[in-house]
PDB file of N, CA and C in Angstrom:
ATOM      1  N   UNK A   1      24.946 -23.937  11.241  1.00  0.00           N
ATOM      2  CA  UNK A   1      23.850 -24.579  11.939  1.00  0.00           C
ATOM      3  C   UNK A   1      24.134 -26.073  11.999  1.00  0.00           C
ATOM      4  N   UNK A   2      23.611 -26.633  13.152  1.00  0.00           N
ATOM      5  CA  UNK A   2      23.891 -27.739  13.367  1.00  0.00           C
ATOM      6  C   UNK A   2      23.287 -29.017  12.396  1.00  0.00           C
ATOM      7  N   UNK A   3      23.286 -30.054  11.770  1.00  0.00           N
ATOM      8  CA  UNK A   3      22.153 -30.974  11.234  1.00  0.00           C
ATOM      9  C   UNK A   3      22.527 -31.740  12.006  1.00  0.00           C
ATOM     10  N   UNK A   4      20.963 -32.457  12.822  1.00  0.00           N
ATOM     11  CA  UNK A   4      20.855 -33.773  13.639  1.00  0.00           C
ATOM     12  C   UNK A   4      20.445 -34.715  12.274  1.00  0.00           C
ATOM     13  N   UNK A   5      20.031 -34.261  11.228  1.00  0.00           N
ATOM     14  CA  UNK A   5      19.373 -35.305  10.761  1.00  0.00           C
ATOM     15  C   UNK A   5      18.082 -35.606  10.584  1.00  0.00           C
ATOM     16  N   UNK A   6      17.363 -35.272  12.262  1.00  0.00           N
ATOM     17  CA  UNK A   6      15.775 -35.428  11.817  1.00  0.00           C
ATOM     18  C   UNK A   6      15.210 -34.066  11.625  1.00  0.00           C
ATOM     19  N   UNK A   7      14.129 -34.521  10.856  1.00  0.00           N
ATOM     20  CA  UNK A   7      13.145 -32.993  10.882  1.00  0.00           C
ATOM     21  C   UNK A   7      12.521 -32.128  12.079  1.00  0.00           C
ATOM     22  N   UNK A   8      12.750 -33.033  13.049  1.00  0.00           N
ATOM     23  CA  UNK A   8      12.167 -32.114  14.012  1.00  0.00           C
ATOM     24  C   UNK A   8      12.710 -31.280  14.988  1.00  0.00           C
ATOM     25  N   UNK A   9      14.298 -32.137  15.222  1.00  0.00           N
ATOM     26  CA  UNK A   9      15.267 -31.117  15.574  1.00  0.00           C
ATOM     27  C   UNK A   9      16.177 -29.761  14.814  1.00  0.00           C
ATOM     28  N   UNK A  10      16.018 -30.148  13.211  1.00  0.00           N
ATOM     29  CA  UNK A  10      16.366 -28.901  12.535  1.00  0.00           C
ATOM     30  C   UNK A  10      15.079 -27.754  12.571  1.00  0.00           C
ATOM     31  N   UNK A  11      13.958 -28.338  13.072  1.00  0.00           N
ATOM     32  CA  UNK A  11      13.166 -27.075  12.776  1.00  0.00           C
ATOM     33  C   UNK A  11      13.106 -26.244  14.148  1.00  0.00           C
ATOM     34  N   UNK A  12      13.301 -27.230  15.507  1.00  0.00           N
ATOM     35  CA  UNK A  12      13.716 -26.553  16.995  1.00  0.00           C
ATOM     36  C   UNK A  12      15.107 -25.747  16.344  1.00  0.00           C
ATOM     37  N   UNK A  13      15.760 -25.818  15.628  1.00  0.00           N
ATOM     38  CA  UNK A  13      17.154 -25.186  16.085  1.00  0.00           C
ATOM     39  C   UNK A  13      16.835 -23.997  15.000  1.00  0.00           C
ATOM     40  N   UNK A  14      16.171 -23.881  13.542  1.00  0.00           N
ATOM     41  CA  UNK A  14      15.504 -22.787  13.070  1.00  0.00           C
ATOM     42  C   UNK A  14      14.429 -21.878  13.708  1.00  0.00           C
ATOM     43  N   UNK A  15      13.747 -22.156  14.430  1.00  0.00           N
ATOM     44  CA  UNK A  15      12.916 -21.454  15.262  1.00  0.00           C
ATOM     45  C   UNK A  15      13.578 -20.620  16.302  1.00  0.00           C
ATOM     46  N   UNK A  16      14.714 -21.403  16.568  1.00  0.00           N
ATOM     47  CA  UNK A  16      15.261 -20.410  17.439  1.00  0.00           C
ATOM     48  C   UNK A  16      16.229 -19.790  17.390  1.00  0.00           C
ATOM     49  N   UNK A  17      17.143 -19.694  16.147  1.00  0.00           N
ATOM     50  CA  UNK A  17      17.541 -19.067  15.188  1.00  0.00           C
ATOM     51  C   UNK A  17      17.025 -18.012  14.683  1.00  0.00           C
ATOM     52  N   UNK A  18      15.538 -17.968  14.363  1.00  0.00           N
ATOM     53  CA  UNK A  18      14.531 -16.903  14.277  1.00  0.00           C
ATOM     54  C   UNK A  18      14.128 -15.555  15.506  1.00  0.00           C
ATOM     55  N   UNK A  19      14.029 -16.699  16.810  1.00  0.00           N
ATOM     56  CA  UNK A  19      13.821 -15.723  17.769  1.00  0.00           C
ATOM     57  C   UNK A  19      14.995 -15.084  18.194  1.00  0.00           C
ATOM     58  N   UNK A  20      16.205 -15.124  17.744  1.00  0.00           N
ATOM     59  CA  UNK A  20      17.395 -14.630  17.835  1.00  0.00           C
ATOM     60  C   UNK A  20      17.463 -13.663  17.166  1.00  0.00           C
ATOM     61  N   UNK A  21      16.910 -14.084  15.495  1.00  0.00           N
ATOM     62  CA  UNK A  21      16.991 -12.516  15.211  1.00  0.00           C
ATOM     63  C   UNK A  21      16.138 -11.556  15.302  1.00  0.00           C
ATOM     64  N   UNK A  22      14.847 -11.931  15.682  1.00  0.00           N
ATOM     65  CA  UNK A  22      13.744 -11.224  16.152  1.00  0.00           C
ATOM     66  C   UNK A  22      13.903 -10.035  17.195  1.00  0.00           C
ATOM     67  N   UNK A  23      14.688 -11.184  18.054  1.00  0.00           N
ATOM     68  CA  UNK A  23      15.013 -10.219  19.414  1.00  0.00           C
ATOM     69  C   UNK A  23      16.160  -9.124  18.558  1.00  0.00           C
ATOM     70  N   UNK A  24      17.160  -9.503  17.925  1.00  0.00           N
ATOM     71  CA  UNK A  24      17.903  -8.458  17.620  1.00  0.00           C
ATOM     72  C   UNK A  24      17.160  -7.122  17.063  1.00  0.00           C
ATOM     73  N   UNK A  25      15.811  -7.495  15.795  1.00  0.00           N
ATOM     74  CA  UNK A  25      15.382  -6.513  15.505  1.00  0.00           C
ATOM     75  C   UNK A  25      14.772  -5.918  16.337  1.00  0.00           C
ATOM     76  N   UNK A  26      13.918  -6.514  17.386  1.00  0.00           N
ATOM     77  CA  UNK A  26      13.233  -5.862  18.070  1.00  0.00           C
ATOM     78  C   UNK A  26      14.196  -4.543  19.094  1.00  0.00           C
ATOM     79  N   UNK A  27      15.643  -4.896  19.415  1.00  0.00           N
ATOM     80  CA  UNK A  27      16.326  -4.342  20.015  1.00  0.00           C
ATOM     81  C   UNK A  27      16.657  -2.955  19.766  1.00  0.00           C
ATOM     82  N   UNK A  28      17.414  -3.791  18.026  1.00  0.00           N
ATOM     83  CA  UNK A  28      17.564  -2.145  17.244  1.00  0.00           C
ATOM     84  C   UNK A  28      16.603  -0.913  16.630  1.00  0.00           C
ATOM     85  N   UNK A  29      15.179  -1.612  16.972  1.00  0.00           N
ATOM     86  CA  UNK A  29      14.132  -0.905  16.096  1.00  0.00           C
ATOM     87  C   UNK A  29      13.807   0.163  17.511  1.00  0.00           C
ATOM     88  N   UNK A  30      14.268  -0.447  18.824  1.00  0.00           N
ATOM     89  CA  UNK A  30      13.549   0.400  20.040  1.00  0.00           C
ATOM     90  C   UNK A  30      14.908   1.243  20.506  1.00  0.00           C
ATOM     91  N   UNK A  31      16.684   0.782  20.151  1.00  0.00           N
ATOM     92  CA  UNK A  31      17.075   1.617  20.213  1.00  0.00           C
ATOM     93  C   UNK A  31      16.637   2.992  19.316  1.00  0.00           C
ATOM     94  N   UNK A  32      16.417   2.688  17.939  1.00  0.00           N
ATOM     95  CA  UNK A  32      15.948   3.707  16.897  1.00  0.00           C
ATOM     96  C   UNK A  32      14.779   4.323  17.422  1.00  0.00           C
ATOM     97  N   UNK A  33      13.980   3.782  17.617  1.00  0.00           N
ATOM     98  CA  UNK A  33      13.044   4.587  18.325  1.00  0.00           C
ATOM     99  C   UNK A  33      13.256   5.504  19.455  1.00  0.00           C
ATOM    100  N   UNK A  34      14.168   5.067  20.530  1.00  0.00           N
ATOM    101  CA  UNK A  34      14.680   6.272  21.331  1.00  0.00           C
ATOM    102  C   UNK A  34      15.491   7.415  20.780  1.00  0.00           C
ATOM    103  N   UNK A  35      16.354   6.866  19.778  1.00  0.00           N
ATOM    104  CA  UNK A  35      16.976   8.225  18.903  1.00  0.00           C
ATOM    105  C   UNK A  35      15.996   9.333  18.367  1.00  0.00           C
ATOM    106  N   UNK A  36      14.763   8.691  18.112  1.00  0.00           N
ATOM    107  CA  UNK A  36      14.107   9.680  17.462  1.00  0.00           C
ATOM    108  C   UNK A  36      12.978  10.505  18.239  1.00  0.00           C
ATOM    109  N   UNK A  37      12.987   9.829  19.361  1.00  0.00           N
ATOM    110  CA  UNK A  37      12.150  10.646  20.638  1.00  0.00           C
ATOM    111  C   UNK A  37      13.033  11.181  21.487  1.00  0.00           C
ATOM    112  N   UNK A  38      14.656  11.250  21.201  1.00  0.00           N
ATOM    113  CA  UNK A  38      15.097  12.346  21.958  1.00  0.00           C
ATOM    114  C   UNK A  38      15.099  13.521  21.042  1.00  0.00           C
ATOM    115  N   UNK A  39      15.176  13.495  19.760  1.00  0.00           N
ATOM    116  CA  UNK A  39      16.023  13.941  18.844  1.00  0.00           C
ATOM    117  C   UNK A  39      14.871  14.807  18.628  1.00  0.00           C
ATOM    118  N   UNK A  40      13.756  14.644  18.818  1.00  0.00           N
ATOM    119  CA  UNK A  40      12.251  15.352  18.374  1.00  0.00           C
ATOM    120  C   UNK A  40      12.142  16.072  20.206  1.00  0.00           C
ATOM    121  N   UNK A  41      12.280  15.382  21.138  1.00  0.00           N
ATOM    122  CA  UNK A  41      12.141  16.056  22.199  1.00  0.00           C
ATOM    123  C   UNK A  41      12.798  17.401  22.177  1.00  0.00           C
ATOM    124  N   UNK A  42      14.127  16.879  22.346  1.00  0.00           N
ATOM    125  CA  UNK A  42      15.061  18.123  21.730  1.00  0.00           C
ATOM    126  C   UNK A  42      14.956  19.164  20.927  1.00  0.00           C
ATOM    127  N   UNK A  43      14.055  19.244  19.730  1.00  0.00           N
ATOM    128  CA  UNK A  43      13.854  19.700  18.666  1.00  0.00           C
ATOM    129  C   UNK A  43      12.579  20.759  19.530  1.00  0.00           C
ATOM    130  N   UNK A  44      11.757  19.767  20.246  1.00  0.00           N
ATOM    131  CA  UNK A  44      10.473  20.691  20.504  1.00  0.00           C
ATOM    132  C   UNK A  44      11.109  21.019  21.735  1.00  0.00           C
ATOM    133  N   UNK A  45      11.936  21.085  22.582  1.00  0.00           N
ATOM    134  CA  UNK A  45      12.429  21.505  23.971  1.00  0.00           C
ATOM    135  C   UNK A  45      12.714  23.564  23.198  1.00  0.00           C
ATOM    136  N   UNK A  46      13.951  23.338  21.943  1.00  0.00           N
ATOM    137  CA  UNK A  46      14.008  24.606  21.919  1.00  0.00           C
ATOM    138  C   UNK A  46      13.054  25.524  21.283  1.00  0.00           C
ATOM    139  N   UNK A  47      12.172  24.963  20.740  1.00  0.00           N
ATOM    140  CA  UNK A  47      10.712  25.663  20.578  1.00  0.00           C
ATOM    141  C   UNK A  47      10.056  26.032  21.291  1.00  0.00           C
ATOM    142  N   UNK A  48       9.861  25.667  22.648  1.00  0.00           N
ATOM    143  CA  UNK A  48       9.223  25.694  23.754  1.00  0.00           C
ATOM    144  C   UNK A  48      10.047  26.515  24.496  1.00  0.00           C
ATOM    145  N   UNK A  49      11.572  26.994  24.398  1.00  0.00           N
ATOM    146  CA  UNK A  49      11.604  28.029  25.170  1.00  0.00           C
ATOM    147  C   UNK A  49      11.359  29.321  25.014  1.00  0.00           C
ATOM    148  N   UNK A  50      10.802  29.565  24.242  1.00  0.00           N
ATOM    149  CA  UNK A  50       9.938  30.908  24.050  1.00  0.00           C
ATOM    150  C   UNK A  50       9.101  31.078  25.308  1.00  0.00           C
ATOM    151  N   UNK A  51       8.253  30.209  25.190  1.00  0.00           N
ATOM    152  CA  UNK A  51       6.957  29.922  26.172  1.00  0.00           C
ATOM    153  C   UNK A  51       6.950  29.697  27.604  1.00  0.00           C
ATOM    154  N   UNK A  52       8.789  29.211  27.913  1.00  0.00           N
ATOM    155  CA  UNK A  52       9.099  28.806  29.523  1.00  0.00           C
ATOM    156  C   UNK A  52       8.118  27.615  29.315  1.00  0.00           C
ATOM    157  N   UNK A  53       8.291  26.652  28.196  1.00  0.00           N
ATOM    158  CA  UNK A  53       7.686  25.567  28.665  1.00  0.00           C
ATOM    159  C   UNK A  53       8.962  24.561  28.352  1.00  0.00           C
ATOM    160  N   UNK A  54       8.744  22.907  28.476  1.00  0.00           N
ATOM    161  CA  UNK A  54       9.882  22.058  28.702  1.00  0.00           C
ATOM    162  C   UNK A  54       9.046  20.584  28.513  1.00  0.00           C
ATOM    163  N   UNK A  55       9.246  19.723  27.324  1.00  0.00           N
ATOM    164  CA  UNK A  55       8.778  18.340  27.390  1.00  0.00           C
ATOM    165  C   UNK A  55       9.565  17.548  27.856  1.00  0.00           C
ATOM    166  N   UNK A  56       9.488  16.545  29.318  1.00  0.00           N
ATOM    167  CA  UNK A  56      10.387  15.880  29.645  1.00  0.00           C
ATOM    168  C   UNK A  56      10.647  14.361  29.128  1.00  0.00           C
ATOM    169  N   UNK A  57       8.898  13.805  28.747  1.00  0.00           N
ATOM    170  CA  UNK A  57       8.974  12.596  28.739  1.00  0.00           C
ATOM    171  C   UNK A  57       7.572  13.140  27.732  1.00  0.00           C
ATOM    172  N   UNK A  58       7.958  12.396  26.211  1.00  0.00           N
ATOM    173  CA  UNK A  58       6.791  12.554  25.296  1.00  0.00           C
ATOM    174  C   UNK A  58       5.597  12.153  25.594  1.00  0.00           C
ATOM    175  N   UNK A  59       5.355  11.010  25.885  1.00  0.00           N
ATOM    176  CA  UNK A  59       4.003   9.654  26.431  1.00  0.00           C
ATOM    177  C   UNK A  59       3.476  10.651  27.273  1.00  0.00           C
ATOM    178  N   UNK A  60       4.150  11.275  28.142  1.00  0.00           N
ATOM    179  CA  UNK A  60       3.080  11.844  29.186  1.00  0.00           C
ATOM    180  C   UNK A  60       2.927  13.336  29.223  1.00  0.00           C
ATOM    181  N   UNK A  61       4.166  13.854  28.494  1.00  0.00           N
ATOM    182  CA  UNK A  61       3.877  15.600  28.784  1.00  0.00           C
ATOM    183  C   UNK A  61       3.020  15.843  27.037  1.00  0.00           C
ATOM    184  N   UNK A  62       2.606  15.098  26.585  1.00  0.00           N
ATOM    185  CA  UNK A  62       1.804  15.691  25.338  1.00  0.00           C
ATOM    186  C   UNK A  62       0.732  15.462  25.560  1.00  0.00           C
ATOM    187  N   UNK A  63       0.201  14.552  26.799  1.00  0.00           N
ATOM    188  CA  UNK A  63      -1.067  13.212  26.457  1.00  0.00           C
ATOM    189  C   UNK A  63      -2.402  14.916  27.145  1.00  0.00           C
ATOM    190  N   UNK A  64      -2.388  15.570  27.774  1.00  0.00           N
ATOM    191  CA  UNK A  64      -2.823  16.783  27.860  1.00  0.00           C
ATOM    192  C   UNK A  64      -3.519  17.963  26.790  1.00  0.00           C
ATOM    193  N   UNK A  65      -2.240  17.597  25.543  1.00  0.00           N
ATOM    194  CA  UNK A  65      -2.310  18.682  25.088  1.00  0.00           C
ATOM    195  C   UNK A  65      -1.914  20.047  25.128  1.00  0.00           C
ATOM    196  N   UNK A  66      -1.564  20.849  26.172  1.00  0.00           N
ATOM    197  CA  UNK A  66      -0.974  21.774  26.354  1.00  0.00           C
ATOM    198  C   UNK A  66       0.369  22.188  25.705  1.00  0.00           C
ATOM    199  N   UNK A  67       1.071  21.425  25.544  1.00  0.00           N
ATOM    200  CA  UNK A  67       2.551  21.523  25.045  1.00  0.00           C
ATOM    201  C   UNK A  67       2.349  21.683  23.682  1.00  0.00           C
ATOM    202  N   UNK A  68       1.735  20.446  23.548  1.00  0.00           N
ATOM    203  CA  UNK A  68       1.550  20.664  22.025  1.00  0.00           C
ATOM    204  C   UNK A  68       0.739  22.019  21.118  1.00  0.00           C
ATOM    205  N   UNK A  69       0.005  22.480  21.739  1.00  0.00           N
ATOM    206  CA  UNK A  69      -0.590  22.898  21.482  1.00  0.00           C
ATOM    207  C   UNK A  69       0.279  24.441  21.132  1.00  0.00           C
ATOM    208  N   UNK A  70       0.958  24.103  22.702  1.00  0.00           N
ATOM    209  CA  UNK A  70       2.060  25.662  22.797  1.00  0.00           C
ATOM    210  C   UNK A  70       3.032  25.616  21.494  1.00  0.00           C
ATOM    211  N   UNK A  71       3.808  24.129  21.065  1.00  0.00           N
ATOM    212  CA  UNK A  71       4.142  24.083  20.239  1.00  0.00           C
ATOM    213  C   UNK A  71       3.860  24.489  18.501  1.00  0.00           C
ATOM    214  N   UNK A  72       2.288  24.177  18.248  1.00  0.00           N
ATOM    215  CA  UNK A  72       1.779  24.343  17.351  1.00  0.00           C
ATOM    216  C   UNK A  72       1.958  26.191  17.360  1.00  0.00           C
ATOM    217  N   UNK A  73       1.991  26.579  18.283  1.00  0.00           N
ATOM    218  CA  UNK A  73       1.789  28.312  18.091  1.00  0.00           C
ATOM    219  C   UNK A  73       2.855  28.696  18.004  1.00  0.00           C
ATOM    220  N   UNK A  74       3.769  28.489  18.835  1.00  0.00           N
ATOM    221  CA  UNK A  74       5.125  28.630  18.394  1.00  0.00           C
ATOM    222  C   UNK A  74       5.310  28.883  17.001  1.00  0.00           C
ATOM    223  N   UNK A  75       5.769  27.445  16.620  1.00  0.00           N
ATOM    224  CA  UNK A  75       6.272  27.167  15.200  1.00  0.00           C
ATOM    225  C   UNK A  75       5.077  27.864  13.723  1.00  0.00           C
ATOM    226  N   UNK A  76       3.720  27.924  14.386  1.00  0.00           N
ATOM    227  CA  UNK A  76       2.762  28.877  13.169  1.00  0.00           C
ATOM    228  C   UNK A  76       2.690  30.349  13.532  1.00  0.00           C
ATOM    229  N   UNK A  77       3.049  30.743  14.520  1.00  0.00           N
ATOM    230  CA  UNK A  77       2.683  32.216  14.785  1.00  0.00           C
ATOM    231  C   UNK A  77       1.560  32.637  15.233  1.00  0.00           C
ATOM    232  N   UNK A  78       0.737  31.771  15.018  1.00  0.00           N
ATOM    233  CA  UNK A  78      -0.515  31.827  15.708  1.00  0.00           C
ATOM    234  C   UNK A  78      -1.278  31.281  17.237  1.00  0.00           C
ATOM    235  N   UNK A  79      -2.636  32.052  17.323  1.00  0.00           N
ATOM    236  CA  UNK A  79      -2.942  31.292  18.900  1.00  0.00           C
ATOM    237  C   UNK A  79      -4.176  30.519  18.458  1.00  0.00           C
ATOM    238  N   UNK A  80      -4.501  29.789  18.923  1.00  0.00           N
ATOM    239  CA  UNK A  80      -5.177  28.333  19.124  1.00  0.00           C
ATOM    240  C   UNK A  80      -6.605  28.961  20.382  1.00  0.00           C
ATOM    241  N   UNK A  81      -7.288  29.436  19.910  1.00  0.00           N
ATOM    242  CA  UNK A  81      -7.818  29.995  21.235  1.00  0.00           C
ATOM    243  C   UNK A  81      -9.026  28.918  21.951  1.00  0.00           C
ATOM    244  N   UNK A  82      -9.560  27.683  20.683  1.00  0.00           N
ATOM    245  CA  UNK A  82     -10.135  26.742  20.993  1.00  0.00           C
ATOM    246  C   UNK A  82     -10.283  25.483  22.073  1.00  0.00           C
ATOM    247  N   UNK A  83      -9.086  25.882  22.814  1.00  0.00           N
ATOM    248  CA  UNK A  83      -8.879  24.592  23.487  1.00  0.00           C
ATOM    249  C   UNK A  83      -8.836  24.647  25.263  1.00  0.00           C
ATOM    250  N   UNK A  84      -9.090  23.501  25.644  1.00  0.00           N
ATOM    251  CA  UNK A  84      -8.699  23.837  27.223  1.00  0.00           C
ATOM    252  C   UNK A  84      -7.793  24.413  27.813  1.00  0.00           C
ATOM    253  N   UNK A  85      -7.673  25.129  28.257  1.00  0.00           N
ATOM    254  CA  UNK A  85      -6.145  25.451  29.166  1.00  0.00           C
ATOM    255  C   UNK A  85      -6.104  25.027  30.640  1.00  0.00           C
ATOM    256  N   UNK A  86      -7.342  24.327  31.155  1.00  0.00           N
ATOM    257  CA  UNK A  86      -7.002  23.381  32.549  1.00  0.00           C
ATOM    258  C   UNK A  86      -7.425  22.155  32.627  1.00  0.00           C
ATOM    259  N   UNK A  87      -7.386  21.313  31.245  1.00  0.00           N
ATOM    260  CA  UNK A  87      -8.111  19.585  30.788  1.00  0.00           C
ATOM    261  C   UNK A  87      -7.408  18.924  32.251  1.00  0.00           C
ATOM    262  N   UNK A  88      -8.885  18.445  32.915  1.00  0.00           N
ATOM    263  CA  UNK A  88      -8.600  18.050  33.961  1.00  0.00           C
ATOM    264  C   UNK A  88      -8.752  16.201  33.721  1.00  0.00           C
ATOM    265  N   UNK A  89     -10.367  16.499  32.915  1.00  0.00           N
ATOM    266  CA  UNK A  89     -10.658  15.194  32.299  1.00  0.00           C
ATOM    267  C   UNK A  89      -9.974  14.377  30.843  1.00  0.00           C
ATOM    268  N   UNK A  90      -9.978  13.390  30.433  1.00  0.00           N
ATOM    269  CA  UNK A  90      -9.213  12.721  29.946  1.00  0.00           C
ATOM    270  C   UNK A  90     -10.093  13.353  28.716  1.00  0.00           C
ATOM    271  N   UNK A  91     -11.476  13.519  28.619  1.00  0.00           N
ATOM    272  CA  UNK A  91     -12.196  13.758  27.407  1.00  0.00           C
ATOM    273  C   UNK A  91     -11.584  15.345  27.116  1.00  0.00           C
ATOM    274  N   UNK A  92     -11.513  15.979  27.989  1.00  0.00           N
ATOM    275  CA  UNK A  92     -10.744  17.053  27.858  1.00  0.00           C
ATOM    276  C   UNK A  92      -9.087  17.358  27.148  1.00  0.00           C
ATOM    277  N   UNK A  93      -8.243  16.309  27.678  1.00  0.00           N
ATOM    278  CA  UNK A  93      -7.351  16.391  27.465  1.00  0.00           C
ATOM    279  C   UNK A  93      -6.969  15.559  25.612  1.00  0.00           C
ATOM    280  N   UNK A  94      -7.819  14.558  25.195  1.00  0.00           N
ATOM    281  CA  UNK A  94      -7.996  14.491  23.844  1.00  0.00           C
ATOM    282  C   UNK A  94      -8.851  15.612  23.449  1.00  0.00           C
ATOM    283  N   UNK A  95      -9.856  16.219  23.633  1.00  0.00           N
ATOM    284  CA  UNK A  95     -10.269  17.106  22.901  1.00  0.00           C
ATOM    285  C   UNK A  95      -9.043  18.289  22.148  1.00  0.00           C
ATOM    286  N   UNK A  96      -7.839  18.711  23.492  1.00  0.00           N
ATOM    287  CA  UNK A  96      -6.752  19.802  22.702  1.00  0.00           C
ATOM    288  C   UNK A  96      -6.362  19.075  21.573  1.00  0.00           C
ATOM    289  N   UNK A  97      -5.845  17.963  22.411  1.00  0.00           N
ATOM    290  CA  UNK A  97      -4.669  17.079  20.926  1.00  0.00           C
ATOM    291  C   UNK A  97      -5.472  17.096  19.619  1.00  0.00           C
ATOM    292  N   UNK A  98      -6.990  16.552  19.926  1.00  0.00           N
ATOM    293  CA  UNK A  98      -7.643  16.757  18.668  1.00  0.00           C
ATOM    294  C   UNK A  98      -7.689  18.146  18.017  1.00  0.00           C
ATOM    295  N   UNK A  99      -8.244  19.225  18.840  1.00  0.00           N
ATOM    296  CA  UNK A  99      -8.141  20.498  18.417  1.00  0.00           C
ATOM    297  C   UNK A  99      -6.663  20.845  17.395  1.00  0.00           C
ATOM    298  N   UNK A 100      -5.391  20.529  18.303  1.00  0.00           N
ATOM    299  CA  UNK A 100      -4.547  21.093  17.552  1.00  0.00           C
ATOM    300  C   UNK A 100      -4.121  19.969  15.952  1.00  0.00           C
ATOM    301  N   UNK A 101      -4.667  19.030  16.533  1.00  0.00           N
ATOM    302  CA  UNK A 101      -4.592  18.363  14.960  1.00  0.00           C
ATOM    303  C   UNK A 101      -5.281  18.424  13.858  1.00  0.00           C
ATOM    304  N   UNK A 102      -6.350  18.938  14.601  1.00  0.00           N
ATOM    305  CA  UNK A 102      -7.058  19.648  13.495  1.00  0.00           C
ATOM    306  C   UNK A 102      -6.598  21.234  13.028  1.00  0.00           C
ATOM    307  N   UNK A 103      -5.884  21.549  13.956  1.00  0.00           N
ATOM    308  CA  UNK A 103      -5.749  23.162  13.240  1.00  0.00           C
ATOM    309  C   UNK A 103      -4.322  22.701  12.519  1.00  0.00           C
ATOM    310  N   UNK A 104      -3.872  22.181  12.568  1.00  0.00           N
ATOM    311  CA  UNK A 104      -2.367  21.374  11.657  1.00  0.00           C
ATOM    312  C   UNK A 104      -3.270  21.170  10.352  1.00  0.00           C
ATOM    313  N   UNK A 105      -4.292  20.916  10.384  1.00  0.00           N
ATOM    314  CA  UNK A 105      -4.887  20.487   8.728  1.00  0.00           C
ATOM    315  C   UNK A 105      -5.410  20.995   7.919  1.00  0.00           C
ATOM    316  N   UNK A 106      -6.143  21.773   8.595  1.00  0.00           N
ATOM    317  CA  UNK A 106      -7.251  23.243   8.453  1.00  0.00           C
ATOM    318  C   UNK A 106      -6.605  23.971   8.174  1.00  0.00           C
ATOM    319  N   UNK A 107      -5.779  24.616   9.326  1.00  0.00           N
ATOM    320  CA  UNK A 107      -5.385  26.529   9.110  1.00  0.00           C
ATOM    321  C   UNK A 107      -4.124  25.993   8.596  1.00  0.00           C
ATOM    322  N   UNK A 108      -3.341  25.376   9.013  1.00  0.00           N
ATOM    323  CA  UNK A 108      -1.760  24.866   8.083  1.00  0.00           C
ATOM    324  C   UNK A 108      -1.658  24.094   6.756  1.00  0.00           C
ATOM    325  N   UNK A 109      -2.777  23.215   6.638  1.00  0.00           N
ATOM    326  CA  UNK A 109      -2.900  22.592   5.327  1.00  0.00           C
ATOM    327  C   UNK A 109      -2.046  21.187   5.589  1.00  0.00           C
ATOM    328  N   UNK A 110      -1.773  21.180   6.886  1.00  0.00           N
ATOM    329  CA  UNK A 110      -0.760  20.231   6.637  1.00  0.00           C
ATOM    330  C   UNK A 110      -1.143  18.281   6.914  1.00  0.00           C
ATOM    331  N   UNK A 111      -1.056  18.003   5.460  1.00  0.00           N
ATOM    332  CA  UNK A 111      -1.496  16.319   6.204  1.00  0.00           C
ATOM    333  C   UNK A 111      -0.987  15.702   7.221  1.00  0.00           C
ATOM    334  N   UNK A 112      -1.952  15.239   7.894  1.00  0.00           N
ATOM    335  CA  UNK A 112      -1.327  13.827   9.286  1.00  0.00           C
ATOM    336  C   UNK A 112      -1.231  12.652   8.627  1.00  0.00           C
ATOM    337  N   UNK A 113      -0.876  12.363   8.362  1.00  0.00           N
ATOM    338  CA  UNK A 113      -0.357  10.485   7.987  1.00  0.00           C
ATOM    339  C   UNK A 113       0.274   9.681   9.264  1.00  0.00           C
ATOM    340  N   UNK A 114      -0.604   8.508   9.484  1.00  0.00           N
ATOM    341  CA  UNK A 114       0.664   7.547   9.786  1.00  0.00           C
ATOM    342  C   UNK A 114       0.110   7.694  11.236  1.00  0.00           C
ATOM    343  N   UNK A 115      -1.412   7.752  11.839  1.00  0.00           N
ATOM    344  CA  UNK A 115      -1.362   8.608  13.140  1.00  0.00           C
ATOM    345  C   UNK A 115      -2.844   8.039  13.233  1.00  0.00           C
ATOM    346  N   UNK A 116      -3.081   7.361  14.492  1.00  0.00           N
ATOM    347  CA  UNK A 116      -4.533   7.065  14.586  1.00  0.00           C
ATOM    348  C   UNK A 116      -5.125   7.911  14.954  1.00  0.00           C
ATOM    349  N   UNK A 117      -6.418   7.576  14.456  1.00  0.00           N
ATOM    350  CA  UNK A 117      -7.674   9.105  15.236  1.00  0.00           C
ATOM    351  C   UNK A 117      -8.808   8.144  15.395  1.00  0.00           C
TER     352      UNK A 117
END
């Protein structure tokens, strides 16, 4: 690092020193993040071919509910008979996701962590 000497140019050249590595983390944390939303896509793609179903893009083929939901039966053996099967409305389409997150806790036992509600 460079020293000018005064305080106010070593703290311009630390600041941006900072946003340098900021940006780096921010880079590698969103490559990592795509590793793990293919790697889970993937994971639920061959679960879903039982069903002739297919998640292309997580953000939008779960935001419904349907998939997931297909998923949840899949992988428990069970059917979910609680939920919409044509959520047209948005209150609709959180109601499945809620439904099946609740049957993940209930009938599976299984905690959600880490997950707003």
């Amino acid at each position: 690092m460079y020293n000018s000497g005064t305080p106010e140019t070593d703290h311009a050249v630390h600041e941006e020193d900072e946003m340098v590595a900021t940006e780096r983390e921010l880079a590698e944390d969103a490559q990592w993040k795509r590793i793990q939303q293919n790697t889970f896509t993937r994971w639920a793609n061959e679960h879903l071919k039982q069903v002739n179903k297919h998640i292309g893009n997580l953000e939008t083929d779960l935001s419904d509910g349907l998939r997931l939901v297909a998923l949840i039966e899949v992988l428990s053996g069970k059917k979910m008979h609680k939920h919409n099967k044509r959520p047209t409305f948005r209150s609709q389409k959180l109601e499945n996701v809620s439904v099946a997150l609740q049957f993940l806790e209930k009938d599976e036992n299984i905690r959600i962590v880490n997950i707003g509600k």
